[in-house]
C-alpha atoms as a PDB file:
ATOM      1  CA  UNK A   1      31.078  28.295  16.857  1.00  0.00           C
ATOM      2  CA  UNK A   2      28.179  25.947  17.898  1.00  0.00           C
ATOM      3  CA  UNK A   3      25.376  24.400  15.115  1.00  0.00           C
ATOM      4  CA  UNK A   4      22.206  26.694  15.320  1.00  0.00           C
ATOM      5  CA  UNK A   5      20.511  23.902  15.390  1.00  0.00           C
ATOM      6  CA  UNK A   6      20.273  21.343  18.391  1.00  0.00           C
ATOM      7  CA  UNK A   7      20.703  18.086  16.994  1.00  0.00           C
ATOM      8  CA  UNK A   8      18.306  15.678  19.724  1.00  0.00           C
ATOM      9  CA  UNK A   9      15.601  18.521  18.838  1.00  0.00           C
ATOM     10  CA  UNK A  10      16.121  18.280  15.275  1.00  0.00           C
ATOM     11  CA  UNK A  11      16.114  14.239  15.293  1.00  0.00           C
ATOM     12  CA  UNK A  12      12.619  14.563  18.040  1.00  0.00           C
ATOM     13  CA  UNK A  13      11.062  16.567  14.976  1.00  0.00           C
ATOM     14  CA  UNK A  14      12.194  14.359  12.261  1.00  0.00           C
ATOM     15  CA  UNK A  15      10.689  11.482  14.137  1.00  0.00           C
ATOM     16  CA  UNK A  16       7.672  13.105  14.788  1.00  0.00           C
ATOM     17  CA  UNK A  17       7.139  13.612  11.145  1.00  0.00           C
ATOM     18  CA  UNK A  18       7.996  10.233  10.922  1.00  0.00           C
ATOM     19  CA  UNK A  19       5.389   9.145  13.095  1.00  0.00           C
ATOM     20  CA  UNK A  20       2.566  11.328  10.867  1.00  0.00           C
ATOM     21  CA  UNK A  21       3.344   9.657   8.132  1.00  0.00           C
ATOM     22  CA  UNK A  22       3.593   6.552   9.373  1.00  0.00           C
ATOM     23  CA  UNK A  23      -0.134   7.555  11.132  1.00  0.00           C
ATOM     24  CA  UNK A  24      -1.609   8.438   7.798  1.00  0.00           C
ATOM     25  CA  UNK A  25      -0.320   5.337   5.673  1.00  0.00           C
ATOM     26  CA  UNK A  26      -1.790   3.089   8.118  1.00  0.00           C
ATOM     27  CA  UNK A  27      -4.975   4.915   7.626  1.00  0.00           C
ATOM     28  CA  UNK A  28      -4.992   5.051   3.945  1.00  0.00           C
ATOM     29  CA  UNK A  29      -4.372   0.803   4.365  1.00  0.00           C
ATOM     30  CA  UNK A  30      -7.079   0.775   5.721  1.00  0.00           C
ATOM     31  CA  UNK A  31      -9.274   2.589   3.551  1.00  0.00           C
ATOM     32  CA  UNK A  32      -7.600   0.487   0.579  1.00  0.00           C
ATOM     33  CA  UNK A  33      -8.954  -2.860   1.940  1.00  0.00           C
ATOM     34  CA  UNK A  34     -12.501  -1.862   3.107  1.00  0.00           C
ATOM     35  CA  UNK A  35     -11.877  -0.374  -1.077  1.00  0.00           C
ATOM     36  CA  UNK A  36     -10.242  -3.875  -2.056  1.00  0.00           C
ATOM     37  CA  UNK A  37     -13.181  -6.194   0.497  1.00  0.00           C
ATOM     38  CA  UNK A  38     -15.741  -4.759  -1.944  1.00  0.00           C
ATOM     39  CA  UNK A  39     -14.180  -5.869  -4.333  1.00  0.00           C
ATOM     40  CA  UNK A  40     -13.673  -8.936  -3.077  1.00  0.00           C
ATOM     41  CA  UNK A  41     -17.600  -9.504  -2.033  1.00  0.00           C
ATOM     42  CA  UNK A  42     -18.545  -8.219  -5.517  1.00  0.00           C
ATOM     43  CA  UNK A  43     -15.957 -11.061  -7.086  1.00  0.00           C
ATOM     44  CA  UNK A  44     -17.343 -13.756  -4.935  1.00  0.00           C
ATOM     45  CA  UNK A  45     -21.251 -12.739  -5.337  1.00  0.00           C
ATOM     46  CA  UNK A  46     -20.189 -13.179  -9.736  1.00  0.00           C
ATOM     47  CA  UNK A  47     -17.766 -16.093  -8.913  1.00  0.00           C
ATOM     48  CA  UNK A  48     -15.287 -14.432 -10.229  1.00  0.00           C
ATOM     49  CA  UNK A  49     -11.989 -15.227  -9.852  1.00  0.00           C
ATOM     50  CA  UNK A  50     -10.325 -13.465  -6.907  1.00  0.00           C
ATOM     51  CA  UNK A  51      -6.968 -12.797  -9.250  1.00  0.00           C
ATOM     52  CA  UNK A  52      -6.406 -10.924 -12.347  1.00  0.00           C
ATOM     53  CA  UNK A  53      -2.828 -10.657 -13.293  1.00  0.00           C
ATOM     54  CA  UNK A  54      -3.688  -8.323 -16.227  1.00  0.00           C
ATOM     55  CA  UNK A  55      -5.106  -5.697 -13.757  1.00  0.00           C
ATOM     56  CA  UNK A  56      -2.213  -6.451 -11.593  1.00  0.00           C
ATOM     57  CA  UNK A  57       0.755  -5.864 -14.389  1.00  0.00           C
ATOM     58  CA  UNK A  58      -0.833  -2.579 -15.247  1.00  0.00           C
ATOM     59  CA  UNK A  59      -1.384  -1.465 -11.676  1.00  0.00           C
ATOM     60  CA  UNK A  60       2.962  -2.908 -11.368  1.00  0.00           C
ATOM     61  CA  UNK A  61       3.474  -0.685 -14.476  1.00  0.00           C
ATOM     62  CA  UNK A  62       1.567   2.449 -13.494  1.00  0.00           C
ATOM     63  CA  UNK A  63       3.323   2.515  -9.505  1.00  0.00           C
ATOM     64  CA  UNK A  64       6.981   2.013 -10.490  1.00  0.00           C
ATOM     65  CA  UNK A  65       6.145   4.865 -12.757  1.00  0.00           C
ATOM     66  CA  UNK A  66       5.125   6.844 -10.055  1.00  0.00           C
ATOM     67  CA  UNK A  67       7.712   5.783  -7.896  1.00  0.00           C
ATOM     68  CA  UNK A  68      10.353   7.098 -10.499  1.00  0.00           C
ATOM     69  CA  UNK A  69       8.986  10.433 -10.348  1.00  0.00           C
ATOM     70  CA  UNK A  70       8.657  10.650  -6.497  1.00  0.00           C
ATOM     71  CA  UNK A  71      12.121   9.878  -6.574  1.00  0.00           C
ATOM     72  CA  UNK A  72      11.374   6.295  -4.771  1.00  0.00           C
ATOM     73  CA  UNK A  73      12.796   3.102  -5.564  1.00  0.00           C
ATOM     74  CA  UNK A  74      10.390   1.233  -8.091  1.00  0.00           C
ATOM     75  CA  UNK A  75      11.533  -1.995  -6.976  1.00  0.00           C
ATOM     76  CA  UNK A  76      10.633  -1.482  -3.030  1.00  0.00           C
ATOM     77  CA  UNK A  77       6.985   0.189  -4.780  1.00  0.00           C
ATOM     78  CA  UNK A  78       6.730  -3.482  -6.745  1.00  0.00           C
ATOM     79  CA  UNK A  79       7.740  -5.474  -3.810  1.00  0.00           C
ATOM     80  CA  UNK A  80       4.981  -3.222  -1.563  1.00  0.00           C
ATOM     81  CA  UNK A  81       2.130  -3.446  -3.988  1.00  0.00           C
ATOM     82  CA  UNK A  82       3.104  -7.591  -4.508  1.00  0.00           C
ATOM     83  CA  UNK A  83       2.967  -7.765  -0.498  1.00  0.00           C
ATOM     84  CA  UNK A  84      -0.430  -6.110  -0.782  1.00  0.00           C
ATOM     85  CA  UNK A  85      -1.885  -7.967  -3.546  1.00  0.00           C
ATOM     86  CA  UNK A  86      -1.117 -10.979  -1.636  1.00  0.00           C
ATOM     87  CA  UNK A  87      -3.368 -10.064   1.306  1.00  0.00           C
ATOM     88  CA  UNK A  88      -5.745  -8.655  -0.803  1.00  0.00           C
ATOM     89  CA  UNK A  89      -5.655 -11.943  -2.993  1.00  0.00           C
ATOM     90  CA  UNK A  90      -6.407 -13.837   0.416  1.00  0.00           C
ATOM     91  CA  UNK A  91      -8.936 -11.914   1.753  1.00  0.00           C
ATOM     92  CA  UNK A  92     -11.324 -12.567  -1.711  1.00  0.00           C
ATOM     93  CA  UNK A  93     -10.327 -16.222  -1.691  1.00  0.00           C
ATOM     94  CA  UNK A  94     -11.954 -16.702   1.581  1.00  0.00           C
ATOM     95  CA  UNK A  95     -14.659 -14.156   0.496  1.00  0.00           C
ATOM     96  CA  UNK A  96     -15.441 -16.535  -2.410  1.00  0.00           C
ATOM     97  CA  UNK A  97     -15.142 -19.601  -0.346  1.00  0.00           C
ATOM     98  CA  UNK A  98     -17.211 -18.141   2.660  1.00  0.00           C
ATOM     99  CA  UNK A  99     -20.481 -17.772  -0.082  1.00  0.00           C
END
């Protein structure tokens, strides 16, 4: 007895979901930093400074708890939001030093 299901059409469907959501999480990244360049300006306009680890512990805090309950790895959901701080961080230090 054969699979009902054709496994290349099966893995071209899976990938093409992949794709999607890879699609959609580069657009929401990109919505996140116009969010996070406001922020930045706003920082730099107040000299401000373009860090603050208390936000960032509670922002830690809040996604590995939401990574538990999507059933994701909290450590990969620390180790993406550190990556992305980092930029973020980046981009307001050369906000603040372009004013």
């Amino acid at each position: 007895m054969t699979d009902a299901v054709d496994p290349k059409a099966e893995l071209l469907r899976l990938r093409g979901s992949i794709d999607n959501i890879d699609a959609a999480l580069i657009f929401l990244l990109a919505e996140r930093f116009r969010a996070t360049q406001q922020v930045g300006q706003l920082k730099a306009e107040h000299a401000m400074p373009a860090s603050d680890p208390g936000r960032e512990e509670q922002q830690v805090a809040r996604l590995r708890a939401l990574a538990e309950e999507a059933h994701l790895d909290p450590e990969f959901a620390e180790k993406w939001f550190n990556f992305v701080v980092a930029e973020v961080i980046r981009h307001h230090t050369e906000a603040a030093e372009g004013r």
